[in-house]
Protein backbone atom coordinates (compact mmCIF):
# COMPACT_ATOMS: atom_id res chain seq x y z
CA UNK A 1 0.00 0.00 0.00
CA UNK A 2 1.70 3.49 -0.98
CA UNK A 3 0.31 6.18 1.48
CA UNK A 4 0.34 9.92 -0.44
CA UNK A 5 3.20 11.85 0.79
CA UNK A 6 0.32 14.90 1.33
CA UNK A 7 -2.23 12.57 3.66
CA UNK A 8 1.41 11.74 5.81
CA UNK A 9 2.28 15.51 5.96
CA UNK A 10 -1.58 16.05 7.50
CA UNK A 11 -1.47 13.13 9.78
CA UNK A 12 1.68 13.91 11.37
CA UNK A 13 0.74 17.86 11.65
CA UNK A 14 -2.58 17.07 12.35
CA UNK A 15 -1.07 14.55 15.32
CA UNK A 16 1.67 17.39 16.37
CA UNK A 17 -0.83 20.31 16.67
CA UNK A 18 -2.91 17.71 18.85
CA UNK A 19 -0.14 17.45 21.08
CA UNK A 20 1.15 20.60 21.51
CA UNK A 21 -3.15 21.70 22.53
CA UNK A 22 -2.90 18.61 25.06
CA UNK A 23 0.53 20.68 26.59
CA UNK A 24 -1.01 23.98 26.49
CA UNK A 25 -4.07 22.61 28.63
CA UNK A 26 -2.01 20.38 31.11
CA UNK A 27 0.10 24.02 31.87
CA UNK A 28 -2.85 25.99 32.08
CA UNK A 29 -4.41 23.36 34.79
CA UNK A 30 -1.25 22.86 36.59
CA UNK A 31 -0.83 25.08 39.14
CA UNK A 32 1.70 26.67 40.91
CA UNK A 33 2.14 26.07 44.77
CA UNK A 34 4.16 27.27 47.43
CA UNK A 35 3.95 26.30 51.19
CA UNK A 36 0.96 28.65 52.52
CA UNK A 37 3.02 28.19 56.06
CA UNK A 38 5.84 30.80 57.00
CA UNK A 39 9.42 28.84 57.12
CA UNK A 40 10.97 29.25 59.80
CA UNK A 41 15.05 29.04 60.28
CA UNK A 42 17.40 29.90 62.55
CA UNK A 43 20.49 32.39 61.28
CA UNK A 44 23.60 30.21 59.58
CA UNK A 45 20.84 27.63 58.47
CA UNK A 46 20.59 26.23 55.14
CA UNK A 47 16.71 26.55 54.25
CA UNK A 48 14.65 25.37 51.56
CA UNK A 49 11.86 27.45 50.41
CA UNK A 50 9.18 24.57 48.72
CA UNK A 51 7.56 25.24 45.25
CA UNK A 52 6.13 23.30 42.88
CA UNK A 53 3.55 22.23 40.16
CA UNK A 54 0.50 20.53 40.62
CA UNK A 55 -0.42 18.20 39.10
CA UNK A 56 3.19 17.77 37.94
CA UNK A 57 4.62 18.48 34.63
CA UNK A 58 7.99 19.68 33.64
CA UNK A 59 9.28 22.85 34.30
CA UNK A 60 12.90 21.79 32.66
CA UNK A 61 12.44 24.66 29.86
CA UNK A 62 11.16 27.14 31.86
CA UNK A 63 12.50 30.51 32.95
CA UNK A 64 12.62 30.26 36.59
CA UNK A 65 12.15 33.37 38.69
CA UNK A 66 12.67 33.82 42.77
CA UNK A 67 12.55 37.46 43.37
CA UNK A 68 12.16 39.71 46.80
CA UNK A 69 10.39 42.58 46.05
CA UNK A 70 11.91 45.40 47.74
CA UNK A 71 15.50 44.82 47.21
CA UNK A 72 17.36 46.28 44.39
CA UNK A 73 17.95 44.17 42.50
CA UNK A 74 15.00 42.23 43.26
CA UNK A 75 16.27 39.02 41.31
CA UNK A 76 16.98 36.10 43.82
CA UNK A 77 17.86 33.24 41.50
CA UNK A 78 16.98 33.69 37.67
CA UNK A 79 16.98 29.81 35.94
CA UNK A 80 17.02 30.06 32.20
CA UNK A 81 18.14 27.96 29.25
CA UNK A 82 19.49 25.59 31.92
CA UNK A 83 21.94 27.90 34.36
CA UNK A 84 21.79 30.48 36.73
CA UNK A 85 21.69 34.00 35.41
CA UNK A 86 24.72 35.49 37.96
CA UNK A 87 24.14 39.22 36.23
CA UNK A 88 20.76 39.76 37.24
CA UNK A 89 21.17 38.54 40.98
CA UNK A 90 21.03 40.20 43.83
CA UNK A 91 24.64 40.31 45.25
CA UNK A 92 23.59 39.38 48.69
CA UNK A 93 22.75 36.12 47.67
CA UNK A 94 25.37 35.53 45.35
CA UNK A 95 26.47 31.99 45.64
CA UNK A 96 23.87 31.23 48.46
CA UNK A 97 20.64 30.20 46.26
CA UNK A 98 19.94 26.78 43.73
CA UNK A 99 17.29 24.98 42.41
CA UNK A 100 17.53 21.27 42.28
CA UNK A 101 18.07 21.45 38.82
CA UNK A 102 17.06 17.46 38.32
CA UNK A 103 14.22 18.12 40.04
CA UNK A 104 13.04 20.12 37.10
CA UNK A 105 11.16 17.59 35.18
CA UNK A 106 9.01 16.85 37.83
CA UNK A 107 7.76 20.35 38.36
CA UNK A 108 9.95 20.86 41.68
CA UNK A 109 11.10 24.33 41.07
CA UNK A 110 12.19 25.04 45.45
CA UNK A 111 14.62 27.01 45.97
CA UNK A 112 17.85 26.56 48.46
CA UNK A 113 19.23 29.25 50.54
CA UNK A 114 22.35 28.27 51.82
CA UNK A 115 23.71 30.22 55.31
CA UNK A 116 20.58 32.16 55.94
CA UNK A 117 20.65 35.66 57.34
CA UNK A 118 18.35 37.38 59.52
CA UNK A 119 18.10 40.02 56.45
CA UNK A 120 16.72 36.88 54.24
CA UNK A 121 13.60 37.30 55.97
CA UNK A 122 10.16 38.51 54.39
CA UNK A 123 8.42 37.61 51.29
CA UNK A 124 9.50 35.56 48.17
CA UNK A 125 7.87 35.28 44.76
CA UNK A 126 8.51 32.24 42.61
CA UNK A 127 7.57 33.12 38.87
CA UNK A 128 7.15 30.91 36.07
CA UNK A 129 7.37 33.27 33.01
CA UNK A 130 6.25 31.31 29.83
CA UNK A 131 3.59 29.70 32.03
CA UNK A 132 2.45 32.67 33.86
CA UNK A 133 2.37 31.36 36.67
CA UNK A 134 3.53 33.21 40.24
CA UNK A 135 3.28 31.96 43.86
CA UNK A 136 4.80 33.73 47.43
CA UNK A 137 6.15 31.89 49.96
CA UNK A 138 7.08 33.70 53.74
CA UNK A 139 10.55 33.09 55.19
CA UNK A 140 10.99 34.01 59.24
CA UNK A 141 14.90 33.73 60.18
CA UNK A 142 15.81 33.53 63.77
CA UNK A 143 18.66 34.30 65.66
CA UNK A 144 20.84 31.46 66.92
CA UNK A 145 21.20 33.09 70.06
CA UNK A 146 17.83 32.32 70.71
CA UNK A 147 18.43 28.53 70.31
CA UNK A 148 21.76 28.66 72.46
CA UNK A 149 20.45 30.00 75.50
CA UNK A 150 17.93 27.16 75.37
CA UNK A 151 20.24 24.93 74.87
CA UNK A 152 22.42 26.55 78.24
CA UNK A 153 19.30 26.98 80.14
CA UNK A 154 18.43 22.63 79.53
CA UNK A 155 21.54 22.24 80.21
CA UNK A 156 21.85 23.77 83.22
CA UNK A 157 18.09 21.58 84.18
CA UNK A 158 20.08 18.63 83.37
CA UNK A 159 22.57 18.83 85.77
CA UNK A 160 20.38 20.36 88.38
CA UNK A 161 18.31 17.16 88.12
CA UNK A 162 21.56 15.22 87.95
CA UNK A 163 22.61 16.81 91.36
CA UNK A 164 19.13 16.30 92.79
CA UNK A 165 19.13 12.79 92.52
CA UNK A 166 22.44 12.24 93.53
């Protein structure tokens, strides 16, 4: 059976436009979510702020954008074509943010902060451009201080008890 080169050129764009419709819809369902509860860490921590899409679908060959909007510049961590854009970020976090980058395909696009700082606190925006998508997420830093003292004041319990049942 010889099949018309024509009818072969239709079916295949006829099959490819189908596909790329069935994409466009899956996006426009997915949404995109980040945790609706503040995270909190403690100053020197390394933190993950969690974002993703739901249901899941790839977000490998998207631009993804973590901002903070009143710093100047307000760019966080700026994923495109596959690697962090350095030149648009905000100095401050230079060398502190990723994404996990294999995580991608599975619509995982959280963010690390590595050695937070009690000025990393507030608000965060994760954007997905092409999608048009956005989502906030609220970060509350603590100082270690805090944590030490508690740590000195069981301590001090412990050996009070210790003494008392001596």
């Amino acid at each position: 059976v010889k099949m018309n080169p024509f009818s072969l050129m239709t079916c295949i764009i006829t099959i490819l436009l189908f596909l790329v419709c069935y994409l466009v819809c899956v996006a426009e369902q997915s949404e995109l979510i980040c945790s609706h509860q503040p995270i909190v860490a403690l100053a020197g921590d390394d933190v993950i702020l969690p974002c993703y899409l739901d249901p899941p679908i790839s977000a490998s060959s998207e631009t993804v954008v973590w901002t903070r909007p009143r710093l100047d510049p307000k760019y966080i961590h700026v994923h495109q074509d596959g690697r962090l854009m350095f030149e648009t970020q905000n100095p401050s976090y230079y060398l502190r943010t990723r994404l996990f980058v294999d995580e991608l395909q599975n619509g995982n696009v959280s963010m690390k902060i590595f050695r937070v700082k009690i000025s990393d606190a507030g608000k965060y925006f994760c954007t997905l451009r092409s999608m048009q998508k956005k989502a906030s997420i609220q970060l509350t830093v603590g100082k270690s201080d805090f944590l030490k003292m508690m740590n000195y004041t069981f301590l001090l319990d412990l050996l009070y008890l210790k003494s008392v049942l001596r």
